[in-house]
C-alpha atoms as a PDB file:
ATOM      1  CA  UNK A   1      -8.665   5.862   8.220  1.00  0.00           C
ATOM      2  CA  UNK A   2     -12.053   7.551   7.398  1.00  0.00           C
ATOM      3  CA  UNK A   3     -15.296   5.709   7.541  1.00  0.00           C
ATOM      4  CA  UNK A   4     -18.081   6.277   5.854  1.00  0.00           C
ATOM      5  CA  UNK A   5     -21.570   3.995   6.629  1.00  0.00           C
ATOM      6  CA  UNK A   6     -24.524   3.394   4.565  1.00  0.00           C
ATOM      7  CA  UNK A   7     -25.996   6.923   5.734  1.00  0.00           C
ATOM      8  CA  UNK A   8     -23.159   8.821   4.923  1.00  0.00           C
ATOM      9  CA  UNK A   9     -22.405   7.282   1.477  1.00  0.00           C
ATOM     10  CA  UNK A  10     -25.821   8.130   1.321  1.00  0.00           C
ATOM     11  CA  UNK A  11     -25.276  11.707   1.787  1.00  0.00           C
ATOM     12  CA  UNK A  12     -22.429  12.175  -1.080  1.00  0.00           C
ATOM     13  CA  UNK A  13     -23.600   9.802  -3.696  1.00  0.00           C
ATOM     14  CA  UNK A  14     -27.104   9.771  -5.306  1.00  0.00           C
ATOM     15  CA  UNK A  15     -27.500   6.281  -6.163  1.00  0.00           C
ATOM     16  CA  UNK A  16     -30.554   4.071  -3.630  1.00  0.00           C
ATOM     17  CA  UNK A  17     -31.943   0.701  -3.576  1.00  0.00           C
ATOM     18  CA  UNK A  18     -31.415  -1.186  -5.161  1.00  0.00           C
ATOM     19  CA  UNK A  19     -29.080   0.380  -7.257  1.00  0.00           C
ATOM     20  CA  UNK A  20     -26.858   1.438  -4.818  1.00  0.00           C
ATOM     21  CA  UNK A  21     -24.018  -1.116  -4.503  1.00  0.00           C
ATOM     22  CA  UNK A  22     -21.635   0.112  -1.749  1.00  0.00           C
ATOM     23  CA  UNK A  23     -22.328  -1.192   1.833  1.00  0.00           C
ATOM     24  CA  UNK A  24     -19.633   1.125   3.543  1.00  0.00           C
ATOM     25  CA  UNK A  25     -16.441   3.237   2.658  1.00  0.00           C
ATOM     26  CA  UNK A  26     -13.211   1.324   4.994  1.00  0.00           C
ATOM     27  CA  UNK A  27     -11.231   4.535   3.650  1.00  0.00           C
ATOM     28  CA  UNK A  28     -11.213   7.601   1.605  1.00  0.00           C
ATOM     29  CA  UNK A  29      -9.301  10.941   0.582  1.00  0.00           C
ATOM     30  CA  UNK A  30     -11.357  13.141  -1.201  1.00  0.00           C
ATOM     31  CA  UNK A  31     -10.522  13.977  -4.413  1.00  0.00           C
ATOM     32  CA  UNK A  32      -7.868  11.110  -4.098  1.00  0.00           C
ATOM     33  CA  UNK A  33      -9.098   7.443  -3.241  1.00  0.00           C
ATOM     34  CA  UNK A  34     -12.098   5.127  -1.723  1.00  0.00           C
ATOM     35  CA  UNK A  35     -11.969   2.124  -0.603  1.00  0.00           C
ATOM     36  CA  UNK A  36     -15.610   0.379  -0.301  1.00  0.00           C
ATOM     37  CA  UNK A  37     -16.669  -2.683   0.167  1.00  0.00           C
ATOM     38  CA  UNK A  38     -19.973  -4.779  -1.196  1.00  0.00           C
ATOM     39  CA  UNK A  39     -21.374  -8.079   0.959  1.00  0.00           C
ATOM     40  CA  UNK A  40     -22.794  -9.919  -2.234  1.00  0.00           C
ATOM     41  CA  UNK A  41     -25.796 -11.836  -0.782  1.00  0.00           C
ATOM     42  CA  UNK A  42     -27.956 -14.714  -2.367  1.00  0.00           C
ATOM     43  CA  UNK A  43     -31.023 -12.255  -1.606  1.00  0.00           C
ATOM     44  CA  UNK A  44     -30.106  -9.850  -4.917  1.00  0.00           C
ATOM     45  CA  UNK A  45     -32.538  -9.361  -6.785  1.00  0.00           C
ATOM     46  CA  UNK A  46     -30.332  -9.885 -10.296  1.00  0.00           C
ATOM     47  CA  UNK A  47     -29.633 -13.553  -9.119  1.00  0.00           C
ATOM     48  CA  UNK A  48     -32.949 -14.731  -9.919  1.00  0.00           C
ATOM     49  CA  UNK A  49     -32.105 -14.814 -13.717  1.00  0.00           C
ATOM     50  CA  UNK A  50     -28.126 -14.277 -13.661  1.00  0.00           C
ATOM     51  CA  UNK A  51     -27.986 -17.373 -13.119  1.00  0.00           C
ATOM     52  CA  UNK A  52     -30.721 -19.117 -11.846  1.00  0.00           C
ATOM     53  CA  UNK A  53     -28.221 -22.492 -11.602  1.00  0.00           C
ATOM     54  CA  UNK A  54     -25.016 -20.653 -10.639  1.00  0.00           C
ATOM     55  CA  UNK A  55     -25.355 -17.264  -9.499  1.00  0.00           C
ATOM     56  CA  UNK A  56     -23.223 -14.479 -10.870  1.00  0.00           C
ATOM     57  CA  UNK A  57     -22.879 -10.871 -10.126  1.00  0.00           C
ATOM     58  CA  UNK A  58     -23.110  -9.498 -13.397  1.00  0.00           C
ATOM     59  CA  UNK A  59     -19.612  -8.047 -14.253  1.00  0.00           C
ATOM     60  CA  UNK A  60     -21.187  -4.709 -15.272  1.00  0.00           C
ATOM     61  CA  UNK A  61     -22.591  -4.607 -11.984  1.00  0.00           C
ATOM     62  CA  UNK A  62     -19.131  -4.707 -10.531  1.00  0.00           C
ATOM     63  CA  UNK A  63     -17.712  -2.006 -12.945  1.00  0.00           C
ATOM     64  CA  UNK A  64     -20.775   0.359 -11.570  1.00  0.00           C
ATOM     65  CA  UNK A  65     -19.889  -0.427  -7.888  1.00  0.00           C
ATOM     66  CA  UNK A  66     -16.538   0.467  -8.884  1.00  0.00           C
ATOM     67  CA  UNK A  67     -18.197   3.666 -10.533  1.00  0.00           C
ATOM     68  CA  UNK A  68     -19.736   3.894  -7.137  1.00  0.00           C
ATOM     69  CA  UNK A  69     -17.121   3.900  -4.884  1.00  0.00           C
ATOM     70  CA  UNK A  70     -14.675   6.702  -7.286  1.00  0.00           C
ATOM     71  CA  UNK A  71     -17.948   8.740  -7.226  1.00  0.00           C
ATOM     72  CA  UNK A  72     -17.489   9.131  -3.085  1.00  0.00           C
ATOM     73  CA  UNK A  73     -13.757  10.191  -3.973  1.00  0.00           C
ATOM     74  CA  UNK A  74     -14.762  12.644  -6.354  1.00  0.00           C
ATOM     75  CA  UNK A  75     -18.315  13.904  -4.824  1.00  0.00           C
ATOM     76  CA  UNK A  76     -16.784  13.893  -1.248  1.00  0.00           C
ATOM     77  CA  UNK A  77     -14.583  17.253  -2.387  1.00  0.00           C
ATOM     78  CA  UNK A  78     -16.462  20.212  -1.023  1.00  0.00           C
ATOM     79  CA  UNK A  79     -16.926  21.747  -4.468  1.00  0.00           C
ATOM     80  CA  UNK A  80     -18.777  18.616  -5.989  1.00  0.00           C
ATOM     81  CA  UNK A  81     -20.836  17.836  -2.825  1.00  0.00           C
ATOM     82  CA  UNK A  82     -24.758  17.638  -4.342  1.00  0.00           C
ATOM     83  CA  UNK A  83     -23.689  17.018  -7.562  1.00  0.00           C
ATOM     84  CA  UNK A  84     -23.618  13.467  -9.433  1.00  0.00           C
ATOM     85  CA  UNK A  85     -20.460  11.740 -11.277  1.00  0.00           C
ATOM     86  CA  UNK A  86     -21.785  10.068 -14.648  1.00  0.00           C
ATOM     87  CA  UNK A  87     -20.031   7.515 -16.604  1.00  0.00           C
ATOM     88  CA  UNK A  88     -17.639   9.020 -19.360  1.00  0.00           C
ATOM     89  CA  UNK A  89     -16.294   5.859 -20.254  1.00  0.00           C
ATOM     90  CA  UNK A  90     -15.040   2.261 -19.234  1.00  0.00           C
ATOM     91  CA  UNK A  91     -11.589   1.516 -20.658  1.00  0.00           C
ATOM     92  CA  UNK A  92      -8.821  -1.034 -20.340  1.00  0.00           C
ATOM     93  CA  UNK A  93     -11.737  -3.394 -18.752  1.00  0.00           C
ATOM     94  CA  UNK A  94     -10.533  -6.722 -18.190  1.00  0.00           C
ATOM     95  CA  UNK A  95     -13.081  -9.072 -15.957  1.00  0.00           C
ATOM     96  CA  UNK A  96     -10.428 -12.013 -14.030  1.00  0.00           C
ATOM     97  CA  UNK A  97     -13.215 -13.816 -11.908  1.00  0.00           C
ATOM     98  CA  UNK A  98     -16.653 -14.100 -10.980  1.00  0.00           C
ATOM     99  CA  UNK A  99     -18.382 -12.466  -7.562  1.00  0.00           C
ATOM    100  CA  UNK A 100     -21.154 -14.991  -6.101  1.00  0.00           C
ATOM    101  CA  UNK A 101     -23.538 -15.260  -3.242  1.00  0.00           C
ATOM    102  CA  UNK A 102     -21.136 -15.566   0.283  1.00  0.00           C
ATOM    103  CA  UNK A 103     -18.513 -13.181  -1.346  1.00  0.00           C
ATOM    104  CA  UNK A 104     -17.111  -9.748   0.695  1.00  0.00           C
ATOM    105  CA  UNK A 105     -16.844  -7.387  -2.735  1.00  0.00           C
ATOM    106  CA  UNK A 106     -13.379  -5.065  -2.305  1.00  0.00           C
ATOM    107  CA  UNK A 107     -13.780  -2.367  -4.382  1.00  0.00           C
ATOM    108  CA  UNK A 108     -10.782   0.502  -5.046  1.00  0.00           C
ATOM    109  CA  UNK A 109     -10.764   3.790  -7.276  1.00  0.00           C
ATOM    110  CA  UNK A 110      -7.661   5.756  -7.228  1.00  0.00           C
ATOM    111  CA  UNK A 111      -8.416   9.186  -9.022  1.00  0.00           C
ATOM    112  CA  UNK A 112      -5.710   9.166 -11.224  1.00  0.00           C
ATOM    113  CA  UNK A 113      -6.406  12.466 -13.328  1.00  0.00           C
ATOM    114  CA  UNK A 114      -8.520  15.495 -13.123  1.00  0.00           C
ATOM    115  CA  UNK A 115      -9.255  18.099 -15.611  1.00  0.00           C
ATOM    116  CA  UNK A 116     -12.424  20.535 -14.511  1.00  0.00           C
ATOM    117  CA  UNK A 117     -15.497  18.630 -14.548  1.00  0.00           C
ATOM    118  CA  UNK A 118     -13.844  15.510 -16.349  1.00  0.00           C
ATOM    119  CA  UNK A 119     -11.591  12.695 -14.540  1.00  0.00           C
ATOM    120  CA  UNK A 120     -10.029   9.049 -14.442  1.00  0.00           C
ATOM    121  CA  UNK A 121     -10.133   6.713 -12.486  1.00  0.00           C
ATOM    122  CA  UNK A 122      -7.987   3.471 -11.869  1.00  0.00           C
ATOM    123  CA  UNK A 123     -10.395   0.482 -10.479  1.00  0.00           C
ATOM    124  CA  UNK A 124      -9.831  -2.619  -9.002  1.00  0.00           C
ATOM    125  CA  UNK A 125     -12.506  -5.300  -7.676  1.00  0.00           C
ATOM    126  CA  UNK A 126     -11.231  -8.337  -5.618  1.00  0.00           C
ATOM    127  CA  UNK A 127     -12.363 -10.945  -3.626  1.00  0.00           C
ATOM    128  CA  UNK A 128     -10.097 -12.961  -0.958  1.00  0.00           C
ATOM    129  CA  UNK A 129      -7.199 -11.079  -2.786  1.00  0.00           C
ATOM    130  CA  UNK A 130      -7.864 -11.902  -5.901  1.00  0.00           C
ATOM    131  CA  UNK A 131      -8.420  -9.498  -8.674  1.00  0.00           C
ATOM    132  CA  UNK A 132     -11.897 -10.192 -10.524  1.00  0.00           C
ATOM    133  CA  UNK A 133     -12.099  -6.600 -12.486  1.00  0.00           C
ATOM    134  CA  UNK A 134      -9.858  -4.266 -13.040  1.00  0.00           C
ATOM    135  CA  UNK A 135     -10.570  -0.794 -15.032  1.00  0.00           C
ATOM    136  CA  UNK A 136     -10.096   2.666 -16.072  1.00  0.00           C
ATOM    137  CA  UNK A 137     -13.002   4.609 -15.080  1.00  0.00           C
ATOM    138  CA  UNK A 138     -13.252   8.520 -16.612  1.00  0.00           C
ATOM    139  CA  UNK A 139     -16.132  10.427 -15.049  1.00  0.00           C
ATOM    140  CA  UNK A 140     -18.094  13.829 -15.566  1.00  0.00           C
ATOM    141  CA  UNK A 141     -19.597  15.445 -12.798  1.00  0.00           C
ATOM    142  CA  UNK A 142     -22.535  17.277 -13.714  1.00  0.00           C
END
């Protein structure tokens, strides 16, 4: 297994505080997979108003630390190191649960086609073993 802390992910992915919403990399093959994981605290600063009464990681939120984590697959191949993966689009997005304060975020993108600049990824988010997002993910690097 490769590791990757804060510092490294750092180093591949262009994202910072507090956007940046991967904690550390448990595993990773570039240009393959990454495996990441997110320690959702009360302290967040989009808690204060989603929701004030029952906090809730917004589920976009989740879908862009999914984005996050297939971004260190895809940025961590020597050719695309320096460069950033943007969004191409979000499909087959189906949201199974909700991610509050207290919960360990597991988040996995399997690169599941490349083209050139253009690829797809296939994203799951779970907590405790159970699925709360699941998505297709196609990037661009640029």
């Amino acid at each position: 297994m490769k590791h990757l802390d804060i510092n490294q992910i750092k180093e591949i992915i262009p994202h910072r505080h507090p956007f940046l919403l991967v904690d550390y990399i448990e595993d990773y093959e570039p240009g393959e997979f990454a495996v990441g994981y997110k320690c959702v605290s009360y302290r967040e600063d989009f808690f204060a108003g989603h929701f004030p009464q029952e906090p809730v990681m917004p589920g976009v939120l989740t879908v862009e630390a999914l984005a996050q984590v297939g971004a260190v697959a895809i940025l961590s191949l020597p050719e695309n190191r320096g460069k950033t993966a943007y969004f191409g689009a979000i499909d087959k997005c189906k949201f199974k649960g909700k991610v509050v304060p207290g919960d360990k975020l597991r988040l996995e993108t399997r690169i599941i086609k490349r083209k050139g600049p253009v690829g797809v990824g296939e994203a799951i988010a779970s907590v405790d073993g159970r699925v709360v997002v699941r998505a297709e993910l196609t990037f661009m690097i640029g």
